[in-house]
Protein backbone atom coordinates (compact mmCIF):
# COMPACT_ATOMS: atom_id res chain seq x y z
CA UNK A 1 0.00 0.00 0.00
CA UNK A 2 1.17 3.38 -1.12
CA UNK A 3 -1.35 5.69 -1.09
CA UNK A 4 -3.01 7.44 1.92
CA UNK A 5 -6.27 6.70 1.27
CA UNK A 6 -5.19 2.79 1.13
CA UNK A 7 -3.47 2.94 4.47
CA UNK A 8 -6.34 4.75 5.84
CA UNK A 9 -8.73 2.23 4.69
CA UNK A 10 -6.60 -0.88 6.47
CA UNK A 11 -7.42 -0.08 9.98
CA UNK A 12 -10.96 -1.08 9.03
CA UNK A 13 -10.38 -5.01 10.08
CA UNK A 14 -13.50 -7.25 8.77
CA UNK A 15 -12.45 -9.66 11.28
CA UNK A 16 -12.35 -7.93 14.60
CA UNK A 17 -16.00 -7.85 16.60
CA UNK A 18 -15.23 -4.45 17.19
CA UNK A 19 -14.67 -2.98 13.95
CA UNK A 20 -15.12 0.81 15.60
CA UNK A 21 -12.53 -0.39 18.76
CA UNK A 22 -8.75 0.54 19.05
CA UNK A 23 -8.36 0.69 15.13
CA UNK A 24 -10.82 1.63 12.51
CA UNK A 25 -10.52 4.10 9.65
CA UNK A 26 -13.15 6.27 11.02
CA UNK A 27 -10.97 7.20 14.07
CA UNK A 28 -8.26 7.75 12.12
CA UNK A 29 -10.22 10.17 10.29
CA UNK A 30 -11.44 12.04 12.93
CA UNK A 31 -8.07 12.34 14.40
CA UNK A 32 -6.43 13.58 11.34
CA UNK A 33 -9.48 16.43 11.64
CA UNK A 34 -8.34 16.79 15.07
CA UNK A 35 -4.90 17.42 14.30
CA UNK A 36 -5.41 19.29 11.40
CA UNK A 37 -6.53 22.41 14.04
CA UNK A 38 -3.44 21.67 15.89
CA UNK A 39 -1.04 19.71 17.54
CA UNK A 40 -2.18 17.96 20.47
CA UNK A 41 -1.02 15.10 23.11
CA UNK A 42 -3.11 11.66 23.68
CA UNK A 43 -4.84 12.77 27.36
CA UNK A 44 -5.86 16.19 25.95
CA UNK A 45 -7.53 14.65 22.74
CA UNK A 46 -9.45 11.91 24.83
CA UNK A 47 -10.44 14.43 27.72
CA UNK A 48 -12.40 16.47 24.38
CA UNK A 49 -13.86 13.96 22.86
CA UNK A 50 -15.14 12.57 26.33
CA UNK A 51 -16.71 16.42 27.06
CA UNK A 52 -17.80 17.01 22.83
CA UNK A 53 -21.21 16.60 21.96
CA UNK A 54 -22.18 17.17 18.61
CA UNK A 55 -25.75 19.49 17.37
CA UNK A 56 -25.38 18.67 13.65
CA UNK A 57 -29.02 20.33 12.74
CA UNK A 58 -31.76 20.49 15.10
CA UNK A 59 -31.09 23.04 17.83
CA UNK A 60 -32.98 20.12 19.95
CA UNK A 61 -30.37 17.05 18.92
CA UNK A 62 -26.98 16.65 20.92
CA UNK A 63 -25.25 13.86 20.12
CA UNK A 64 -22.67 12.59 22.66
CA UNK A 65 -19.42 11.19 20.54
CA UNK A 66 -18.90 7.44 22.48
CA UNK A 67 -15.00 7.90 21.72
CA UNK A 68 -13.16 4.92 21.38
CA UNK A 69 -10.11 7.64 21.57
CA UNK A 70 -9.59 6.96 25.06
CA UNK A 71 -6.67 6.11 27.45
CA UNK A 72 -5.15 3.43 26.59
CA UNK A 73 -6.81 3.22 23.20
CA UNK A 74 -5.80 6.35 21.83
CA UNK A 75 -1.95 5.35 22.78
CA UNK A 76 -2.13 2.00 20.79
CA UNK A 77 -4.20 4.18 17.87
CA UNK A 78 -1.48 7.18 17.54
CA UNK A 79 1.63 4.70 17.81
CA UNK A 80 -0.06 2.89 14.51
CA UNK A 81 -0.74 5.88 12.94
CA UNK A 82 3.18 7.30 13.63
CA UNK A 83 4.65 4.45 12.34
CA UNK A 84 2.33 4.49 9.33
CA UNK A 85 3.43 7.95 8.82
CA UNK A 86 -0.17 9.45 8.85
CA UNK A 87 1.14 11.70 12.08
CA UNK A 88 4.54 12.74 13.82
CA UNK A 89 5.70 13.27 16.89
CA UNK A 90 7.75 15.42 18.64
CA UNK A 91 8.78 15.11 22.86
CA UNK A 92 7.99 18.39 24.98
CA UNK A 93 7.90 18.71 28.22
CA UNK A 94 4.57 19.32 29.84
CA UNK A 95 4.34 20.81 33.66
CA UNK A 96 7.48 19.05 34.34
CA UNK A 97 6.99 15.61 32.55
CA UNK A 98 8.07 14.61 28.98
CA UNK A 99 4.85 14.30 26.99
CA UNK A 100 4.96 13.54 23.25
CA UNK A 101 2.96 15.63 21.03
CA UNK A 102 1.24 14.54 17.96
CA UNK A 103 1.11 16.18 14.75
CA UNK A 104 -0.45 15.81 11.69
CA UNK A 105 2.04 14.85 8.99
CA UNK A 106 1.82 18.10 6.28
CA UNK A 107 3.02 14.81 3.13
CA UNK A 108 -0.53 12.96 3.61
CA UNK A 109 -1.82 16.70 2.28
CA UNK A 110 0.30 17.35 -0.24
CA UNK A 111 0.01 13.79 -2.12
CA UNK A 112 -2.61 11.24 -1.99
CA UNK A 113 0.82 8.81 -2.55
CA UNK A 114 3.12 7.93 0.54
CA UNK A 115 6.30 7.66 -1.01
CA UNK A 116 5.67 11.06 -3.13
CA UNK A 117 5.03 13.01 -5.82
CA UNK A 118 1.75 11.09 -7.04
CA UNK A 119 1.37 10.19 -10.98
CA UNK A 120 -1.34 10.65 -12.67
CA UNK A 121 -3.07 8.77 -15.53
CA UNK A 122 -2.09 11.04 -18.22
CA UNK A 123 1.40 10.62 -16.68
CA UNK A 124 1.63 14.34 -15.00
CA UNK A 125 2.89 14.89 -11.83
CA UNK A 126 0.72 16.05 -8.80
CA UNK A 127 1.51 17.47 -5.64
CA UNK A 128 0.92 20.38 -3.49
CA UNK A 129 3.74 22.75 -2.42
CA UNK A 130 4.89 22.14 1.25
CA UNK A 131 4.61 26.11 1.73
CA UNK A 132 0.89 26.23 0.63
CA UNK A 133 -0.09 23.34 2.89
CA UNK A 134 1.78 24.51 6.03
CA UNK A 135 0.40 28.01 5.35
CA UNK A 136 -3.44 26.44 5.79
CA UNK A 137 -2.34 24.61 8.56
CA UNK A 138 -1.82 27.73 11.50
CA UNK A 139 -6.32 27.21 10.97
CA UNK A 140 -6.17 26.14 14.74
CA UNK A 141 -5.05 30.10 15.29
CA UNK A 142 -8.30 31.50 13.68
CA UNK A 143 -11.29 32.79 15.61
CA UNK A 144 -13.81 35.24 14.36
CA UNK A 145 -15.61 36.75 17.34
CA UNK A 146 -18.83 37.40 15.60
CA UNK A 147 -18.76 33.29 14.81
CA UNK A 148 -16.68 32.24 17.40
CA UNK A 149 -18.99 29.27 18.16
CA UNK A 150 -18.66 27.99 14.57
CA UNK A 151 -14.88 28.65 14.53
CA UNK A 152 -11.85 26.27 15.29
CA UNK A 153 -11.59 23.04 16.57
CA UNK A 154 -14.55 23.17 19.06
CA UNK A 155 -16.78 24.60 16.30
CA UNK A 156 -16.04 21.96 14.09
CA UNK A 157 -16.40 19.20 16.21
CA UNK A 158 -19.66 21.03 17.64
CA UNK A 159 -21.21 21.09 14.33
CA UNK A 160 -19.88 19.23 12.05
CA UNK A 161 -22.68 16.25 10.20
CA UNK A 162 -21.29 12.99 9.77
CA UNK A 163 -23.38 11.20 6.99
CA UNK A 164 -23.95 7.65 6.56
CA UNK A 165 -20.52 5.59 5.80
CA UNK A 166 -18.95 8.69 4.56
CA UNK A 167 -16.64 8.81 7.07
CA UNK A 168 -13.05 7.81 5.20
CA UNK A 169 -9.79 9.22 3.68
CA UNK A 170 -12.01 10.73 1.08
CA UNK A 171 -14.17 12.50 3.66
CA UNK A 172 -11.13 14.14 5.16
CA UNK A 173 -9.75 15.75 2.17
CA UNK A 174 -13.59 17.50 1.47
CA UNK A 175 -13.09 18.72 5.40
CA UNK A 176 -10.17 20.49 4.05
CA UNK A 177 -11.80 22.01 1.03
CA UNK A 178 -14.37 23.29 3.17
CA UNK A 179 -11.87 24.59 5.96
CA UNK A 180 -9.80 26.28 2.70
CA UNK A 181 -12.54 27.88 0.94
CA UNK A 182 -14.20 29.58 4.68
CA UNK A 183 -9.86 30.43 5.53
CA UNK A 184 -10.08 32.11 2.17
CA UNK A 185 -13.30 33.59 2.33
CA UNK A 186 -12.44 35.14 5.57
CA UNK A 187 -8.97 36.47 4.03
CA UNK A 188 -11.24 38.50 1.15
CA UNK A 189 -13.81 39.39 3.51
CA UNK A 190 -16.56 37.89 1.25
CA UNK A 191 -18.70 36.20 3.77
CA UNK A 192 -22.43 35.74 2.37
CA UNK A 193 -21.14 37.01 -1.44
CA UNK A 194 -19.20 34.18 -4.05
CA UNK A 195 -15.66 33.99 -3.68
CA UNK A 196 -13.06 32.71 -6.46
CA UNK A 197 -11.47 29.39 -4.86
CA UNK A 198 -7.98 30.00 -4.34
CA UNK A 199 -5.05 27.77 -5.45
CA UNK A 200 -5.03 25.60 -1.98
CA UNK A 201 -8.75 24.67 -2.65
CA UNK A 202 -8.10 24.39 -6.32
CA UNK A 203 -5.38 22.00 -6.09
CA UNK A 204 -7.66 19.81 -2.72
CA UNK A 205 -10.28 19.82 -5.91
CA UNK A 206 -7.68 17.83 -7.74
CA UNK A 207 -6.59 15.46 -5.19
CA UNK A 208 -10.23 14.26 -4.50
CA UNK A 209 -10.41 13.96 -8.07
CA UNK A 210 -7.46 11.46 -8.19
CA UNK A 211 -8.72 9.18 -5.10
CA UNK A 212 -12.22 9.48 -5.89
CA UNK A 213 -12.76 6.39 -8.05
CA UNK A 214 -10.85 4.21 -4.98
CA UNK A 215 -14.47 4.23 -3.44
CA UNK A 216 -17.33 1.94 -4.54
CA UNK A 217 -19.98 4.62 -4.09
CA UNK A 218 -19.61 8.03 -4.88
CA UNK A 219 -23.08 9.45 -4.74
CA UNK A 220 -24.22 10.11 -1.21
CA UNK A 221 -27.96 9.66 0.06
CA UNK A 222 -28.94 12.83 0.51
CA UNK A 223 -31.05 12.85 3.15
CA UNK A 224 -29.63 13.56 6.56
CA UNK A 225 -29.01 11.24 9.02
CA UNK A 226 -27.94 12.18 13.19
CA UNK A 227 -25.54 9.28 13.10
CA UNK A 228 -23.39 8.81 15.78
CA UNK A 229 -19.81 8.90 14.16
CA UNK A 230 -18.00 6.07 16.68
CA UNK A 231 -21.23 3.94 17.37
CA UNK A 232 -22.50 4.53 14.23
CA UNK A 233 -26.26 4.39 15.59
CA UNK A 234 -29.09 6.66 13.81
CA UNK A 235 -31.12 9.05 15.76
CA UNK A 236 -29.39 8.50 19.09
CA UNK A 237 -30.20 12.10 20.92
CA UNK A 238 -30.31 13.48 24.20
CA UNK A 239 -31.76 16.46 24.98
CA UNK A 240 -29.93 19.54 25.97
């Protein structure tokens, strides 16, 4: 396996009677979203996803995520996913103890293949420069106060509508068209008025483009479904 969406899709295992346990692709999805709003270490990413609830549409509807990203889990998850090269990791120290922070590796942006610059059918090249990627990635840094609760990581997570199955390596690169094209709609200051995707967006475009025909299915049901993204059980509320 060479490509990211590949490696991505092997931590799904058929065999396991917990296919959403310690590894699945959906987690390591949703941590690459994580990460992609900043660096983080493994207590401080469990302790939010064991606070987050989600409200994808109904004011009413909070959905609670069941995280399987939790101590020890989320240590056997992010040691897979280092030496799989999805993430690095650097050591820091952390009120007086060495804690190793994880980071989302900038190469599984810039090329949907592992060992580089991908090539396409037509034998072109593809890959997005290393400058424009780690210029999106500072997004943890941006808060607008007049939509500060739809901003940043807690926003996101907050928010954010998992649909159906849709939850892969696929998934993940549309998260970062969306984040890209609201960066660079803030940048022009054309909120509620059509703005010209820039080259970052342009270029994410491409790269779904390339993986796209990977998956099975690529028409979504439209309809909208509260779907837990860990459990994976519809309509599973609690009230606020």
């Amino acid at each position: 396996m060479d490509c990211w969406h590949e490696i991505v899709k092997s931590y799904d295992d058929s065999k396991s009677k917990d296919p959403h346990g310690a590894y699945s692709q959906l987690s390591v999805v949703i941590l690459l979203i994580y990460l992609t709003f900043g660096r983080d270490h493994p207590y401080s990413i469990s302790k939010f996803f064991q606070k987050m609830c989600y409200k994808p549409l109904d004011p009413d509807v909070e959905i609670p995520y069941y995280s399987n990203l939790k101590i020890p889990k989320i240590y056997t998850l992010l040691k897979r996913m280092k030496k799989d090269e999805l993430i690095t990791v650097t050591e820091l120290v952390v009120k007086g103890r060495p804690t190793k922070i994880y980071s989302i590796n900038p190469r599984i942006i810039q090329s949907p293949s592992r060992s580089g610059t991908y090539l396409k059918r037509d034998g072109s090249t593809f890959e997005i420069p290393l400058e424009m990627v780690e210029e999106f990635l500072p997004w943890r840094d941006l808060q607008w106060e007049e939509h500060v609760d739809w901003s940043g990581r807690d926003g996101f997570f907050k928010h954010v509508v998992f649909d159906g199955n849709a939850i892969d390596f696929l998934f993940f690169i549309r998260i970062l068209k969306l984040l890209a094209r609201q960066q660079n709609q803030d940048v022009e200051s054309n909120w509620g008025r059509y703005c010209e995707p820039c080259a970052f967006e342009k270029l994410l475009e491409e790269y779904d483009t390339l993986i796209v025909d990977y998956y099975d299915e690529l028409s979504r049901d439209p309809s909208r479904n509260y779907v837990n993204p860990f459990k994976k059980t519809k309509n599973e509320t609690r009230s606020r």
